[in-house]
Protein backbone atom coordinates (compact mmCIF):
# COMPACT_ATOMS: atom_id res chain seq x y z
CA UNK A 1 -6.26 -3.82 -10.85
CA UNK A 2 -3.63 -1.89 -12.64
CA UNK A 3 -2.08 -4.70 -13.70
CA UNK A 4 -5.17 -6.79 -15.50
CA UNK A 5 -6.65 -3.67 -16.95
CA UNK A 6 -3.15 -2.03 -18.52
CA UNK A 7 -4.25 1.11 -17.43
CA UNK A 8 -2.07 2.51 -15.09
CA UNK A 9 -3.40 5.57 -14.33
CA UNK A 10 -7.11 3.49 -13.40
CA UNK A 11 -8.43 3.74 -9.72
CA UNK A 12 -10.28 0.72 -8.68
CA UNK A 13 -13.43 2.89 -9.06
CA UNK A 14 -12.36 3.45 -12.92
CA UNK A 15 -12.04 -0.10 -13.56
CA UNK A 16 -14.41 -2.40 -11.49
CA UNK A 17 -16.97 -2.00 -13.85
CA UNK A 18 -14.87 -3.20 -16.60
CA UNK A 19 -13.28 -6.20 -14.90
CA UNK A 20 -16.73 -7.62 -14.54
CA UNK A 21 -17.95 -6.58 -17.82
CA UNK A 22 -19.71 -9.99 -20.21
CA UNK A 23 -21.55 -9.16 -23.01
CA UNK A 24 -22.62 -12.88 -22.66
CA UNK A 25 -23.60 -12.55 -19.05
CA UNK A 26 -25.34 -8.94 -18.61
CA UNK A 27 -26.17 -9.76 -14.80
CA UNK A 28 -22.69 -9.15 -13.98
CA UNK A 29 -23.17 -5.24 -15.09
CA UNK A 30 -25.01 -5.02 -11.26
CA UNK A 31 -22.01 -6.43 -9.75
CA UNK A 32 -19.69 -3.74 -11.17
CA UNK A 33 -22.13 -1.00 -10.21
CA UNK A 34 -22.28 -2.65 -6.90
CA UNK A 35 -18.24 -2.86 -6.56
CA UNK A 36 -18.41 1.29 -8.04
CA UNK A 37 -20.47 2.08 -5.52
CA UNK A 38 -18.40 0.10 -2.29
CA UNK A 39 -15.59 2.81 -3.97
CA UNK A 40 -17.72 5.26 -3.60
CA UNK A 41 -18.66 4.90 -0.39
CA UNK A 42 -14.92 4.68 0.68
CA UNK A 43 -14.30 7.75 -1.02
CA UNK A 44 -17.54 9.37 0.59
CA UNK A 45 -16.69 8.92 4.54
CA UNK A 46 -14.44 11.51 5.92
CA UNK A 47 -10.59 9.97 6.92
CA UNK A 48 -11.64 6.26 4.38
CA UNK A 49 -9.83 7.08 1.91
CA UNK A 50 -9.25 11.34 1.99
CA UNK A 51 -8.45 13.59 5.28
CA UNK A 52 -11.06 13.41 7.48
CA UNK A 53 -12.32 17.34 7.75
CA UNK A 54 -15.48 16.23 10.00
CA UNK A 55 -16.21 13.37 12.54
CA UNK A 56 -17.60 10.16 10.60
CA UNK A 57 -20.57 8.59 12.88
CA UNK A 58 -19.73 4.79 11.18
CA UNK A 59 -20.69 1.95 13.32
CA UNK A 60 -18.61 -0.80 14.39
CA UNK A 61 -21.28 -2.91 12.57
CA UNK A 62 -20.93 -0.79 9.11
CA UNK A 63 -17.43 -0.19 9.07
CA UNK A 64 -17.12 -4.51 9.58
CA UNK A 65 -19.33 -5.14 6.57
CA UNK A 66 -17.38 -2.85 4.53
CA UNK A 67 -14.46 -4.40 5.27
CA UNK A 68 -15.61 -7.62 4.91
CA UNK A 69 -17.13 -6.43 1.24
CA UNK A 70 -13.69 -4.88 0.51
CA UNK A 71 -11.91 -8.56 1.24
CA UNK A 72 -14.67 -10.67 -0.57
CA UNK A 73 -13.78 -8.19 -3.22
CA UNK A 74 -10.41 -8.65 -2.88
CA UNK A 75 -10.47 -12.87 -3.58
CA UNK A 76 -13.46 -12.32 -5.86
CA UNK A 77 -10.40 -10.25 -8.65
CA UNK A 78 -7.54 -12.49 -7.62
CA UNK A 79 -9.69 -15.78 -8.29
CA UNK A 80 -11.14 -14.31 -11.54
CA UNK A 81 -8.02 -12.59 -12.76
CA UNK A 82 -5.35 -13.62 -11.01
CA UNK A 83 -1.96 -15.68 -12.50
């Protein structure tokens, strides 16, 4: 993400918005929101992505979806951006 945006310093939070950005195609703003928000929710559940300072109650269920949503994510920026 890095990489396509130039911004080094960019989480994926800062710049999934932008990589889906189309003046031309302003549907596309929801899927950056929606991408923002899968960041967020990382970010959000104690031990995701920071130190877990209370017990998470994620189901096996949730915590498969969002890392199903994190891969589909994944191929969705290498097929659009990648070279």
């Amino acid at each position: 993400m890095k990489i396509i945006t130039e911004r080094g310093d960019a989480s994926l939070g800062d710049v999934a918005a932008d990589l889906v950005r189309d003046p031309a195609a302003p549907w596309r703003g929801s899927l950056g929101a929606a991408l923002r928000s899968l960041y967020g929710y990382a970010s959000q559940v104690p031990g995701a992505r920071h130190a877990q300072h209370i017990d998470a109650e994620v189901t096996p269920a949730e915590a498969a979806l969002v890392v199903r949503m994190c891969g589909a994510a994944i191929v969705y920026f290498i097929d659009q951006h990648g070279n």
